[in-house]
PDB file of N, CA and C in Angstrom:
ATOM      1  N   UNK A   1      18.768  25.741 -44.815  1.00  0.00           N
ATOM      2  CA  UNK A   1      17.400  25.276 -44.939  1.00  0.00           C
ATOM      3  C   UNK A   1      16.656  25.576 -43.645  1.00  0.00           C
ATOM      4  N   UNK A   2      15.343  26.094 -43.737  1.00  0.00           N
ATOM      5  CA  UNK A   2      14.582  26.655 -42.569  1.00  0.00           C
ATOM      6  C   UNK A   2      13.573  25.639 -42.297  1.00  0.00           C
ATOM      7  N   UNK A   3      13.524  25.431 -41.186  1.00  0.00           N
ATOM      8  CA  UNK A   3      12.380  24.271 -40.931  1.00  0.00           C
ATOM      9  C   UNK A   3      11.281  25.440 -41.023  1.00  0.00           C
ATOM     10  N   UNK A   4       9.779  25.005 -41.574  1.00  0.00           N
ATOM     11  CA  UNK A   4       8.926  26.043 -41.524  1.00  0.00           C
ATOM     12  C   UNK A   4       7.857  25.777 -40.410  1.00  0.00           C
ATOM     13  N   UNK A   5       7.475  26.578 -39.493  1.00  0.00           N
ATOM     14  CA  UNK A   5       6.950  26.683 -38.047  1.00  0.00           C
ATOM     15  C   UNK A   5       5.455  26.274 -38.385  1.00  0.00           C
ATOM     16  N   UNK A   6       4.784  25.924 -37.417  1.00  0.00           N
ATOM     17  CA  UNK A   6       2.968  25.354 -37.349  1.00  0.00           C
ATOM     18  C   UNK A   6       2.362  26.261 -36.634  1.00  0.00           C
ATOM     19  N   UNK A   7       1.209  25.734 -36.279  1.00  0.00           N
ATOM     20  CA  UNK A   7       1.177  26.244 -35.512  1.00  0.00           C
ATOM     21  C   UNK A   7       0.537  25.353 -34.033  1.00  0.00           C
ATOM     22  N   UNK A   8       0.774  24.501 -34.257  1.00  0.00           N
ATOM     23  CA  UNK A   8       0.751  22.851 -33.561  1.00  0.00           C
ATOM     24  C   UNK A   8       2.341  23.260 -32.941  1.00  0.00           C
ATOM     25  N   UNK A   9       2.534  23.140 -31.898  1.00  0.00           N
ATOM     26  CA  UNK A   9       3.829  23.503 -31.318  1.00  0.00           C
ATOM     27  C   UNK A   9       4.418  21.616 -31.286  1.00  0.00           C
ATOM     28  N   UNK A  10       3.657  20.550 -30.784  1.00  0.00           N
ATOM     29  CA  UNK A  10       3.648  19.860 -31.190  1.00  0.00           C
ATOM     30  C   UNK A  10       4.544  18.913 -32.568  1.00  0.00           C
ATOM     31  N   UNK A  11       3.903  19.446 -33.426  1.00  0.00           N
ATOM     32  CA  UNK A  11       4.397  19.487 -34.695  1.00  0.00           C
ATOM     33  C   UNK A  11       5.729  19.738 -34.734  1.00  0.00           C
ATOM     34  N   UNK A  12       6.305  20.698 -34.146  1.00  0.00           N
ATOM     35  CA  UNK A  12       7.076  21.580 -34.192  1.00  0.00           C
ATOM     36  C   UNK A  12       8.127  20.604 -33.651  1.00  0.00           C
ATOM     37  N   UNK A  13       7.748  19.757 -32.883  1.00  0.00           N
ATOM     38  CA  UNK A  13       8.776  19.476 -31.670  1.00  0.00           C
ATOM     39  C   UNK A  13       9.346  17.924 -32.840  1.00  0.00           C
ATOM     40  N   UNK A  14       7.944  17.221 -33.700  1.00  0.00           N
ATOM     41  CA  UNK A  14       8.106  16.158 -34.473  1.00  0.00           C
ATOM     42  C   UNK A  14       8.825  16.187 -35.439  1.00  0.00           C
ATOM     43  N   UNK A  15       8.591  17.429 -35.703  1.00  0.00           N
ATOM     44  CA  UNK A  15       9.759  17.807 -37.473  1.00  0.00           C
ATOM     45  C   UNK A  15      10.855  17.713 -36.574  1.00  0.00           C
ATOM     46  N   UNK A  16      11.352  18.825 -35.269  1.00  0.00           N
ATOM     47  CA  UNK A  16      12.899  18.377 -34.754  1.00  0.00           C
ATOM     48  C   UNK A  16      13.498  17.143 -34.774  1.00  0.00           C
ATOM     49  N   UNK A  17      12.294  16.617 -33.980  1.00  0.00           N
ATOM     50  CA  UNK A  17      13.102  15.046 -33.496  1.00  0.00           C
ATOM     51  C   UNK A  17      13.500  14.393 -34.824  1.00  0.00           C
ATOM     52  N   UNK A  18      12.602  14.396 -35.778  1.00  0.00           N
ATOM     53  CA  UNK A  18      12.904  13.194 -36.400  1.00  0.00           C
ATOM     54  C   UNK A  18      14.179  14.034 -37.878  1.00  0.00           C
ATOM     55  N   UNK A  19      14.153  15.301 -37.976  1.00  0.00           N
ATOM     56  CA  UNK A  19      15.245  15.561 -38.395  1.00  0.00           C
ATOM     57  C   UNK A  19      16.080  15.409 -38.070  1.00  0.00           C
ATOM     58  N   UNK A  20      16.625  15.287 -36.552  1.00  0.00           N
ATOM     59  CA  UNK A  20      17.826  15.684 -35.853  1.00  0.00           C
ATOM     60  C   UNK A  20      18.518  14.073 -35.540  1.00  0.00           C
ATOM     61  N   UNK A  21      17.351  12.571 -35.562  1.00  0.00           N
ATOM     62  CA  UNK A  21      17.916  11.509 -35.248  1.00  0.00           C
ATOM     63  C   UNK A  21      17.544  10.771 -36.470  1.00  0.00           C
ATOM     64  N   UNK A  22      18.934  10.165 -36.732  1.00  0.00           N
ATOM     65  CA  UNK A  22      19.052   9.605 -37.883  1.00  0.00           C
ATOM     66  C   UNK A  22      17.682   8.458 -37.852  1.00  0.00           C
ATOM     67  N   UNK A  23      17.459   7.545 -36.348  1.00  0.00           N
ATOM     68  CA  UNK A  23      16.501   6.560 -36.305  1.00  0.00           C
ATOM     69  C   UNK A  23      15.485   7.236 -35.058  1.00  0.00           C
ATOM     70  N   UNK A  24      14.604   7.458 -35.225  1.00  0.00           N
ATOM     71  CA  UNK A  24      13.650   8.025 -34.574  1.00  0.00           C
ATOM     72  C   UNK A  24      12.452   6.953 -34.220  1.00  0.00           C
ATOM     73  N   UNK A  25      12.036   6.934 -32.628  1.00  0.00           N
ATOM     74  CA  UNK A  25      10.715   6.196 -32.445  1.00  0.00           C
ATOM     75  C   UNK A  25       9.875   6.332 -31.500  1.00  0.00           C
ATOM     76  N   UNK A  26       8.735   6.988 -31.914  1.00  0.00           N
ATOM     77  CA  UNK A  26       7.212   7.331 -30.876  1.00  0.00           C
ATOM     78  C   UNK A  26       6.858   6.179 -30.427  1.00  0.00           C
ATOM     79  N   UNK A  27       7.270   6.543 -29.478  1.00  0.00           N
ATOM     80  CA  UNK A  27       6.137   5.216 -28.559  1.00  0.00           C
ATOM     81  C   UNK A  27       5.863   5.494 -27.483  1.00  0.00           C
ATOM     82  N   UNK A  28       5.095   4.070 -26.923  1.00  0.00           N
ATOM     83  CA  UNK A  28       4.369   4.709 -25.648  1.00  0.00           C
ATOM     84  C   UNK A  28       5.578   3.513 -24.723  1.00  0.00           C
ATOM     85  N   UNK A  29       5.631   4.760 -23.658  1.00  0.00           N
ATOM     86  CA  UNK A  29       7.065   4.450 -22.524  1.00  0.00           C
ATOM     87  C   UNK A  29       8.341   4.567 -23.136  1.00  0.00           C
ATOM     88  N   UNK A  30       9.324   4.107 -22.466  1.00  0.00           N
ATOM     89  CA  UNK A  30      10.409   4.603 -22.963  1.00  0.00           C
ATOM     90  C   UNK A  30      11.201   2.954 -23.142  1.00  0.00           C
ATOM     91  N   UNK A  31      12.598   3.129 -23.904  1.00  0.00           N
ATOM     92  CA  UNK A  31      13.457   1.813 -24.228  1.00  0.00           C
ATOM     93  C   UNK A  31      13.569   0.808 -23.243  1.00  0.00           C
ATOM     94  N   UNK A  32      13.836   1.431 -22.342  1.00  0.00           N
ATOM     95  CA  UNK A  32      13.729   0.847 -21.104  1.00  0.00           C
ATOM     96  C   UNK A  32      12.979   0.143 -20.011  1.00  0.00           C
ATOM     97  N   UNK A  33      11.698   0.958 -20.534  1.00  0.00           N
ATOM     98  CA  UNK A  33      10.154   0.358 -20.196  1.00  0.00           C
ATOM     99  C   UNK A  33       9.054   0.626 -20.977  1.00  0.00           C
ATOM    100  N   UNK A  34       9.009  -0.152 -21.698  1.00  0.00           N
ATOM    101  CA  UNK A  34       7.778   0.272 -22.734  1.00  0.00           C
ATOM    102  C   UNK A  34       6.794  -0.278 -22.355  1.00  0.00           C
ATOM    103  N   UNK A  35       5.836   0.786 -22.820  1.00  0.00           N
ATOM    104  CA  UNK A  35       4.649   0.338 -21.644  1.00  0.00           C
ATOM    105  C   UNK A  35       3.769  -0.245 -22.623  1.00  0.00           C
ATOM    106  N   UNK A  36       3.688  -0.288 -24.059  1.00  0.00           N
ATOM    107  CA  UNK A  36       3.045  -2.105 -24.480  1.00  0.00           C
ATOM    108  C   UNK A  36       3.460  -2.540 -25.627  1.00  0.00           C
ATOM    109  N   UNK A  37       2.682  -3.434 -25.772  1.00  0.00           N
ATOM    110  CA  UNK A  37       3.617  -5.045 -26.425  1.00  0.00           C
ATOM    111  C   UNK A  37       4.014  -4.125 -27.884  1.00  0.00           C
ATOM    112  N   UNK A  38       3.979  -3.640 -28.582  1.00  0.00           N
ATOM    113  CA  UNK A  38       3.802  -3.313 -30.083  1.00  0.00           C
ATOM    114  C   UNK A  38       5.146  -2.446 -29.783  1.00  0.00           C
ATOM    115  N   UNK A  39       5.331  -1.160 -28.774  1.00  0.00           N
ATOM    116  CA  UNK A  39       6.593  -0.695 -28.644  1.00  0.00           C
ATOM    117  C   UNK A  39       7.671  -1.103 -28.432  1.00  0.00           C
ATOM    118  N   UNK A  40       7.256  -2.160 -27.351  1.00  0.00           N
ATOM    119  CA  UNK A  40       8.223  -3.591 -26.941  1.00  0.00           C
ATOM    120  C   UNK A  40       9.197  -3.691 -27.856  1.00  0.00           C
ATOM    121  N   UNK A  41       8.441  -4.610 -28.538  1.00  0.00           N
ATOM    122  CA  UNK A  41       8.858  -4.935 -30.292  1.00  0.00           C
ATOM    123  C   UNK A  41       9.526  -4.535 -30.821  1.00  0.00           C
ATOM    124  N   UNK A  42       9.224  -3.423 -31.560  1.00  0.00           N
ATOM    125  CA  UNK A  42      10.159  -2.397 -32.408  1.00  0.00           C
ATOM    126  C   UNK A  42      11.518  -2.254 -31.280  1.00  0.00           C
ATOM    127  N   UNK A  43      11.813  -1.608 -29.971  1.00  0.00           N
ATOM    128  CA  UNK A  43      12.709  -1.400 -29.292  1.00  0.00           C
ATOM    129  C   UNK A  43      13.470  -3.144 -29.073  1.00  0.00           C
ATOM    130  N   UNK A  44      12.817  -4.010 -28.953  1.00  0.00           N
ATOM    131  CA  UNK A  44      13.752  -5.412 -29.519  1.00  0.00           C
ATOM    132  C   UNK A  44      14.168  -5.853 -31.095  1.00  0.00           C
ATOM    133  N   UNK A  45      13.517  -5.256 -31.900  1.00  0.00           N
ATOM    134  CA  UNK A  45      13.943  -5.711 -33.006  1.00  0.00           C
ATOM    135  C   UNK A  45      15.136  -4.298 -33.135  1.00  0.00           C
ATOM    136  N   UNK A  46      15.370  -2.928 -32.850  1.00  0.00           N
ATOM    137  CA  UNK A  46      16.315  -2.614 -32.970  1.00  0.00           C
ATOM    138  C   UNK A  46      17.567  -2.573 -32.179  1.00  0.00           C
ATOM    139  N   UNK A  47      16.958  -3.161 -31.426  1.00  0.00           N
ATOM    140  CA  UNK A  47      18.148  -3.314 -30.020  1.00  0.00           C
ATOM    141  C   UNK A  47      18.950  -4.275 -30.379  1.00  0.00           C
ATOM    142  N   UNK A  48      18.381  -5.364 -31.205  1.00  0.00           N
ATOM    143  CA  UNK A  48      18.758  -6.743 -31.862  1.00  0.00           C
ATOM    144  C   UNK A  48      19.567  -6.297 -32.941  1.00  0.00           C
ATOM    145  N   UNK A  49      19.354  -5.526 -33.686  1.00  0.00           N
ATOM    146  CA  UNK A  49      20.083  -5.428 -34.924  1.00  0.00           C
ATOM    147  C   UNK A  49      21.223  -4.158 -34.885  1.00  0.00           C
ATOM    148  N   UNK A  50      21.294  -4.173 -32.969  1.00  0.00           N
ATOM    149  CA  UNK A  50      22.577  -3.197 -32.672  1.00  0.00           C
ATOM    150  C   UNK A  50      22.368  -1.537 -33.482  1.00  0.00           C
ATOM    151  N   UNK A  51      21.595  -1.220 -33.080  1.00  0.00           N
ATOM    152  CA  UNK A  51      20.999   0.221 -34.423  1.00  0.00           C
ATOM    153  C   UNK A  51      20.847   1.126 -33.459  1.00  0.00           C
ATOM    154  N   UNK A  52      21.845   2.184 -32.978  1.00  0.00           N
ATOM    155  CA  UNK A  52      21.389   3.738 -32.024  1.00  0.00           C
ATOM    156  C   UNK A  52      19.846   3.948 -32.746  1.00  0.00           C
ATOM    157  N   UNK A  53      19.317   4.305 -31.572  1.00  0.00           N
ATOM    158  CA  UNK A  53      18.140   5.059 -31.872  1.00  0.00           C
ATOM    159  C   UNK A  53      17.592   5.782 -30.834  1.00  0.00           C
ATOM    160  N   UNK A  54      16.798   7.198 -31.000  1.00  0.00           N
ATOM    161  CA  UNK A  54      16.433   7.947 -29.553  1.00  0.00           C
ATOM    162  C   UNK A  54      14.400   7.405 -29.934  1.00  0.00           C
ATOM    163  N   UNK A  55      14.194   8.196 -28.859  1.00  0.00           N
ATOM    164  CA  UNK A  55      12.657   7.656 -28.416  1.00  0.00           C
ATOM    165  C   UNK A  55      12.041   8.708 -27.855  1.00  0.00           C
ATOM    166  N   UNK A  56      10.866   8.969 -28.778  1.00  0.00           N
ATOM    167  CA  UNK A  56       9.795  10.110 -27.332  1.00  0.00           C
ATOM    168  C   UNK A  56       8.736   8.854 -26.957  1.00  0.00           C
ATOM    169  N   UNK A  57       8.129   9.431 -25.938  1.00  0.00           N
ATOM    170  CA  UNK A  57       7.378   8.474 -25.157  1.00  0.00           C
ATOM    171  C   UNK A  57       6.150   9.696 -25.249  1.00  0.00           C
ATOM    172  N   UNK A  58       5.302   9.333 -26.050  1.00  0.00           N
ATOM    173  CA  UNK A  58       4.086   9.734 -26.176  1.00  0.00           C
ATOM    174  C   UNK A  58       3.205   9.890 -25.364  1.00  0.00           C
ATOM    175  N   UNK A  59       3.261   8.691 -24.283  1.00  0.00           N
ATOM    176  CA  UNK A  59       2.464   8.649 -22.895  1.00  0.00           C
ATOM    177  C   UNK A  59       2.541  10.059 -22.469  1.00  0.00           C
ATOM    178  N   UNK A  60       3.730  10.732 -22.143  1.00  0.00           N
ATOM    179  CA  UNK A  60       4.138  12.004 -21.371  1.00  0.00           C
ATOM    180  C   UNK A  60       3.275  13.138 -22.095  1.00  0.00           C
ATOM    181  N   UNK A  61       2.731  12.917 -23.558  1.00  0.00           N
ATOM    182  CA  UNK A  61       2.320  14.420 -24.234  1.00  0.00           C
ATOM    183  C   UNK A  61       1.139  14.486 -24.691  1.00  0.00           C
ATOM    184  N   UNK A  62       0.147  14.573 -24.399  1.00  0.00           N
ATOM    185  CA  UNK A  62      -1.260  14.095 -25.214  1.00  0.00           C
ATOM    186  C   UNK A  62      -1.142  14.804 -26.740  1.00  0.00           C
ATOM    187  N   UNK A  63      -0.412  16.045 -26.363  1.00  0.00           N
ATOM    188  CA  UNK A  63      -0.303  16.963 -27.636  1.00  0.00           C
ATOM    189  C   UNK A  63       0.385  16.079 -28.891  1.00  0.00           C
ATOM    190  N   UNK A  64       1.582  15.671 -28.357  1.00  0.00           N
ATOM    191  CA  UNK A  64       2.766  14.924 -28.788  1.00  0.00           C
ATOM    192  C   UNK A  64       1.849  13.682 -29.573  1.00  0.00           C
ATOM    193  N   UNK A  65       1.161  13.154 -28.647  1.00  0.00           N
ATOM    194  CA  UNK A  65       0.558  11.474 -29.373  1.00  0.00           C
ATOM    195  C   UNK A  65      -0.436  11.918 -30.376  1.00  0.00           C
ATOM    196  N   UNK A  66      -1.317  12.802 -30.275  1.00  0.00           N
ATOM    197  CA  UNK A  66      -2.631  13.100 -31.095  1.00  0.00           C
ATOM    198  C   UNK A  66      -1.448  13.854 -32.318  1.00  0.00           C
ATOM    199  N   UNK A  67      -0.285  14.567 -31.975  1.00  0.00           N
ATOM    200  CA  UNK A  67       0.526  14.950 -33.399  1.00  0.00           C
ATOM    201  C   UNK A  67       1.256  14.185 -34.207  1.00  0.00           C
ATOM    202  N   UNK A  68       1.715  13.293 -33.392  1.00  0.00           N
ATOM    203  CA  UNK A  68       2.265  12.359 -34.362  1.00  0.00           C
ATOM    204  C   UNK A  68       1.333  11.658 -35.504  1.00  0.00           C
ATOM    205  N   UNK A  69       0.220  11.019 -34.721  1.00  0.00           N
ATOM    206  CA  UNK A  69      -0.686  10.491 -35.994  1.00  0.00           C
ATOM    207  C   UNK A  69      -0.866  11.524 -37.023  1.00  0.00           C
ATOM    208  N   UNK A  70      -1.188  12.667 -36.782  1.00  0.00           N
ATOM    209  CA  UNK A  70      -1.387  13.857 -37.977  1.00  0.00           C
ATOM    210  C   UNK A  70      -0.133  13.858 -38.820  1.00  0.00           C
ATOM    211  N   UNK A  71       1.182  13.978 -37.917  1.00  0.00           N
ATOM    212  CA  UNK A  71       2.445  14.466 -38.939  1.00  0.00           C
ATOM    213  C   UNK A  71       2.506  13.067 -40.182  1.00  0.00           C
ATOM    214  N   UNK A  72       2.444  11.768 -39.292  1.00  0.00           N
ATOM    215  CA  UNK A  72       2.409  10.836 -40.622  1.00  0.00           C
ATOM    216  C   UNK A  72       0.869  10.031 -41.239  1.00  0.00           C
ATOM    217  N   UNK A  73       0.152  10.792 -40.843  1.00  0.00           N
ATOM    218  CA  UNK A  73      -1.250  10.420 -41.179  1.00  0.00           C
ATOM    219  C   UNK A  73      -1.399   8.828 -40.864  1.00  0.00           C
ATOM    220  N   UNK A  74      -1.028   8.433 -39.173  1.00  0.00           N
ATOM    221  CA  UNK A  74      -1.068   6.717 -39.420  1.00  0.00           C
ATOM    222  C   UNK A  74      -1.480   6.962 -37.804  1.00  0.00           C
ATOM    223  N   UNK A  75      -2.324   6.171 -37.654  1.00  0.00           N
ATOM    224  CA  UNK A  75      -3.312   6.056 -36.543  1.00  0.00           C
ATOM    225  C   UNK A  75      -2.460   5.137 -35.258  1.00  0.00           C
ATOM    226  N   UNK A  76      -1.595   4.393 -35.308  1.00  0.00           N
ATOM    227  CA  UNK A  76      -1.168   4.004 -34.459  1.00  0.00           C
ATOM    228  C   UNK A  76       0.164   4.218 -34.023  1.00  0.00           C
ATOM    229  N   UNK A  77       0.119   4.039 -32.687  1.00  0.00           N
ATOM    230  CA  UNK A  77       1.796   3.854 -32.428  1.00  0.00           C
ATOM    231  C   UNK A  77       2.447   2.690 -32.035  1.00  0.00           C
ATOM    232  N   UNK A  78       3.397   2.608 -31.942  1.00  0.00           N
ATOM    233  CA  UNK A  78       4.807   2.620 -31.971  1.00  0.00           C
ATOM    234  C   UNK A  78       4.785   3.280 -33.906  1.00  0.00           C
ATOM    235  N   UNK A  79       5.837   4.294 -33.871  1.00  0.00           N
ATOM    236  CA  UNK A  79       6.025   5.112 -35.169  1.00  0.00           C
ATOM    237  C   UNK A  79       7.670   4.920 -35.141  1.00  0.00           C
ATOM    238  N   UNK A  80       8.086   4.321 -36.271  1.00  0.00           N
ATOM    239  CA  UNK A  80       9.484   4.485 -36.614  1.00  0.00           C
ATOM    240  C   UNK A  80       9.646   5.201 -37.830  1.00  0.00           C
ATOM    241  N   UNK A  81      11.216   6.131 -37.574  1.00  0.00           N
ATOM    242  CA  UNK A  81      11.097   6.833 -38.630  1.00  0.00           C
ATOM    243  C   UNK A  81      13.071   6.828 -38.610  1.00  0.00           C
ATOM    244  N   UNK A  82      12.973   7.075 -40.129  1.00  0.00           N
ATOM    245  CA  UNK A  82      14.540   7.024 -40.184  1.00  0.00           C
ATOM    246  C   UNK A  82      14.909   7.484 -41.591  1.00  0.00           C
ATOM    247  N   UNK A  83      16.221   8.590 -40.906  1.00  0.00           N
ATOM    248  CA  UNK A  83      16.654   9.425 -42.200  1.00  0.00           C
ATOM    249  C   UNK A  83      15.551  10.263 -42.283  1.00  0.00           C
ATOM    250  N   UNK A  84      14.073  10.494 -41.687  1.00  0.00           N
ATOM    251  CA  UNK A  84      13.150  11.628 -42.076  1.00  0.00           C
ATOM    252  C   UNK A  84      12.316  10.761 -42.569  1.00  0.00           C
ATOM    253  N   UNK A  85      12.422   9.778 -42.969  1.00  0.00           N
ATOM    254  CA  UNK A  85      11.351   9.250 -43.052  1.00  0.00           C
ATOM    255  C   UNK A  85      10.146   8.162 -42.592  1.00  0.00           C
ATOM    256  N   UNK A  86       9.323   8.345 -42.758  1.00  0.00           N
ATOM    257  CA  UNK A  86       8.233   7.550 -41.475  1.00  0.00           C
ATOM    258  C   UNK A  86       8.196   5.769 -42.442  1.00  0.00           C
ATOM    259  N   UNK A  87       8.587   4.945 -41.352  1.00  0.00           N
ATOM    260  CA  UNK A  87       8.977   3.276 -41.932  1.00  0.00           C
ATOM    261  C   UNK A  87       7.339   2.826 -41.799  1.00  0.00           C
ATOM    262  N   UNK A  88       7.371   3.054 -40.608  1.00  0.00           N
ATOM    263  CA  UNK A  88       5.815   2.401 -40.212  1.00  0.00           C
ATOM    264  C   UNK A  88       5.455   1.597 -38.891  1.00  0.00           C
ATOM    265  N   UNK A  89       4.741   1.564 -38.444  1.00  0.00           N
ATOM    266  CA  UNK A  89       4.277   0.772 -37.255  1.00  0.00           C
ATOM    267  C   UNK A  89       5.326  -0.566 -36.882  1.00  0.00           C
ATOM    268  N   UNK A  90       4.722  -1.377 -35.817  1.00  0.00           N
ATOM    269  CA  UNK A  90       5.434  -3.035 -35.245  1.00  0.00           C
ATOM    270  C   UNK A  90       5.401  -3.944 -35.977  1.00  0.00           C
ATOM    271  N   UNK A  91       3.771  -3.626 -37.019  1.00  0.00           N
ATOM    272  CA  UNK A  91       3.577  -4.891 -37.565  1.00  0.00           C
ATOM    273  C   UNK A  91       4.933  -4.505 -39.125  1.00  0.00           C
ATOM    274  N   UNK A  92       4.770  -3.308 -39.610  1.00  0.00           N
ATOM    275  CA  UNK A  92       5.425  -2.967 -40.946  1.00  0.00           C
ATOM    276  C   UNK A  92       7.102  -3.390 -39.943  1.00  0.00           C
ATOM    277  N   UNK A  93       7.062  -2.794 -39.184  1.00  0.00           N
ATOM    278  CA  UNK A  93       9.011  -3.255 -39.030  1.00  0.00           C
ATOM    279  C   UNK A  93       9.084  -4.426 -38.442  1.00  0.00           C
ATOM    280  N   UNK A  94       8.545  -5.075 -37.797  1.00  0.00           N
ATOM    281  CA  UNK A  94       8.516  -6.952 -37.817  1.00  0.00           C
ATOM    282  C   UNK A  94       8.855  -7.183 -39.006  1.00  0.00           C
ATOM    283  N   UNK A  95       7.910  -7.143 -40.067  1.00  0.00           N
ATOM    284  CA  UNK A  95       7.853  -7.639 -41.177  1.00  0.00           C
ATOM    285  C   UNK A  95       9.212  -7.566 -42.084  1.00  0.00           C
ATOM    286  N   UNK A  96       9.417  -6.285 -42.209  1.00  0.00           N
ATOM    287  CA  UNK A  96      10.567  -5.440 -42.357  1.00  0.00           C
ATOM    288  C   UNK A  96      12.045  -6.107 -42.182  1.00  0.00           C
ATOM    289  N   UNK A  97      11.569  -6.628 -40.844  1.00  0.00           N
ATOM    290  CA  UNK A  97      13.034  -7.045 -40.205  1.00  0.00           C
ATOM    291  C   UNK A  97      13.210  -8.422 -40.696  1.00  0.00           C
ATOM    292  N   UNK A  98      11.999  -9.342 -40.778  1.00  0.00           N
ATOM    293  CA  UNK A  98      12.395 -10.803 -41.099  1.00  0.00           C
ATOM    294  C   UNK A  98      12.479 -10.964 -42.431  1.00  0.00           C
ATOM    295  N   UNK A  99      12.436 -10.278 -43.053  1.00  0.00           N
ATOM    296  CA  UNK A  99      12.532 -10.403 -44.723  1.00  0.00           C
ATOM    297  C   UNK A  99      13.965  -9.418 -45.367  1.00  0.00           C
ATOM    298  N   UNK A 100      14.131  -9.143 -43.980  1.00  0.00           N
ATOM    299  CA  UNK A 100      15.859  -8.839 -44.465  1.00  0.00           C
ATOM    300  C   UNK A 100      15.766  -6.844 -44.800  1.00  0.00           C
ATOM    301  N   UNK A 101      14.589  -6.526 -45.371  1.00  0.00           N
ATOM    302  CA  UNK A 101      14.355  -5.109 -45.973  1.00  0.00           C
ATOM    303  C   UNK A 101      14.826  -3.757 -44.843  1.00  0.00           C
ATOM    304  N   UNK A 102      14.708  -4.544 -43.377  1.00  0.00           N
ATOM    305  CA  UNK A 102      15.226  -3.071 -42.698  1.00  0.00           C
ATOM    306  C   UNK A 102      16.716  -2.893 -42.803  1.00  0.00           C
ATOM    307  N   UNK A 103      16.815  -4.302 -42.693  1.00  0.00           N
ATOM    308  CA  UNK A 103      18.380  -3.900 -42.906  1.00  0.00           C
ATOM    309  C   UNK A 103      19.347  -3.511 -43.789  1.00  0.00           C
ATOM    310  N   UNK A 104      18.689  -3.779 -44.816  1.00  0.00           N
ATOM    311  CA  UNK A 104      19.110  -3.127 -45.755  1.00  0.00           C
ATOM    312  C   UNK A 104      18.767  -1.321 -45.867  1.00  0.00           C
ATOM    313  N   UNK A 105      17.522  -0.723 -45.921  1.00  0.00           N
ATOM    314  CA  UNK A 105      17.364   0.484 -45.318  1.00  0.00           C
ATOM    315  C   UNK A 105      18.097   0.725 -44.442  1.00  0.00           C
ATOM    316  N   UNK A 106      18.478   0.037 -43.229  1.00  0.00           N
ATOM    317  CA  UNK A 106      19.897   1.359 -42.177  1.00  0.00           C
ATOM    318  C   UNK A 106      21.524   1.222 -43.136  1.00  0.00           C
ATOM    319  N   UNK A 107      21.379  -0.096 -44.263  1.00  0.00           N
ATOM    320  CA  UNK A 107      22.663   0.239 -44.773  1.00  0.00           C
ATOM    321  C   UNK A 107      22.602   0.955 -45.615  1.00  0.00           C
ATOM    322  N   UNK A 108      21.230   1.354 -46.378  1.00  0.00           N
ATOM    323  CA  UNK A 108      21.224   2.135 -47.616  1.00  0.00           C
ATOM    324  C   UNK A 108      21.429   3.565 -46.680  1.00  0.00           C
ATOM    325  N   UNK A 109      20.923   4.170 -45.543  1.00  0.00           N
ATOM    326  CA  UNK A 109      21.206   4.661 -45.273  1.00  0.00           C
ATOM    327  C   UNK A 109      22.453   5.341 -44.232  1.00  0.00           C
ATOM    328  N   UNK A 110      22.931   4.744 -44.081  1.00  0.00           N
ATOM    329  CA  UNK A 110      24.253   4.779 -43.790  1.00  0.00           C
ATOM    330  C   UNK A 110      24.388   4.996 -41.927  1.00  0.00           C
ATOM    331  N   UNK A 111      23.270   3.667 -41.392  1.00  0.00           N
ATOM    332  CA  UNK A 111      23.127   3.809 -40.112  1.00  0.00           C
ATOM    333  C   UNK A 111      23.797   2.988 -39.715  1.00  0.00           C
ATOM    334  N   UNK A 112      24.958   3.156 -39.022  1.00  0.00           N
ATOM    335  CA  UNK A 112      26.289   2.387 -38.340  1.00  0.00           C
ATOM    336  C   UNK A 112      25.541   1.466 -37.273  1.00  0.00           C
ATOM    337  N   UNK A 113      25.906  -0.341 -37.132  1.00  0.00           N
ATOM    338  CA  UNK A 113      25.229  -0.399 -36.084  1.00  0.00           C
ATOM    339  C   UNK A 113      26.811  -0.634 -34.856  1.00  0.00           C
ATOM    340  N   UNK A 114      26.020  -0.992 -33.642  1.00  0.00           N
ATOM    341  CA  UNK A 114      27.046  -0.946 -32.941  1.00  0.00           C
ATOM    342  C   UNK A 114      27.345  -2.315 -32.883  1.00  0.00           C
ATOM    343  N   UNK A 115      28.521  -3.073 -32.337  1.00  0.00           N
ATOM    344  CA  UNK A 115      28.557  -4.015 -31.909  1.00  0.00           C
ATOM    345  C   UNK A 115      28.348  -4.835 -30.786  1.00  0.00           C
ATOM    346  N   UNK A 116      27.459  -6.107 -30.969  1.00  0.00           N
ATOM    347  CA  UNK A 116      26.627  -6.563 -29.845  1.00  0.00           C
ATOM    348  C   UNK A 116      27.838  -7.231 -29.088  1.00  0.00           C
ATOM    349  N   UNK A 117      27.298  -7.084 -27.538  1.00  0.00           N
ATOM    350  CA  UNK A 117      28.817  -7.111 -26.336  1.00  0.00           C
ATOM    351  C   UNK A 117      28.267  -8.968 -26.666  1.00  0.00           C
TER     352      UNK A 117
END
């Protein structure tokens, strides 16, 4: 299967990432320091539910942030995406998470979590 090229290089870089990681998430700063409250979030609610996941930090790409909203047509970030597909913003995976539904999505999809030390 051929990924098919843009011409948004951008683009290019969004189809990789989020093919290549099973849990994928745009945000602004990185896991480690997210630089606001809404990315925060999402990186505690999966950190909580023990779930690998990689991260671009949008801050670093203007190209990168103005493409992501285009690739999933959704105006804000923090962007989670998993298995290829786009979940949705802090407020959709908050929600997500307390009603039990994400977790079930990383088991439907067969996302191993790790065990919390």
């Amino acid at each position: 299967m051929t990924t098919q090229t843009t011409d948004n290089p951008a683009i290019d870089t969004i189809k990789a990432s989020v093919a290549e990681n099973p849990v994928m998430l745009f945000m602004k700063g990185t896991a480690m320091f997210p630089q606001c409250g809404f990315s925060a979030r999402v990186v505690q609610i999966l950190t909580h539910m023990g779930v690998p996941f990689k991260t671009a930090n949008v801050l670093e790409d203007a190209e990168l942030r103005e493409g992501i909203k285009q690739f999933s047509n959704w105006p804000t970030i923090p962007q989670l995406y998993v298995k290829g597909e786009f979940v949705g913003g802090c407020d959709i995976v908050t929600e997500m998470f307390q009603s039990g539904e994400l977790q079930t999505l990383f088991e439907k999809n067969g996302i191993a979590k790790t065990p919390a030390a």
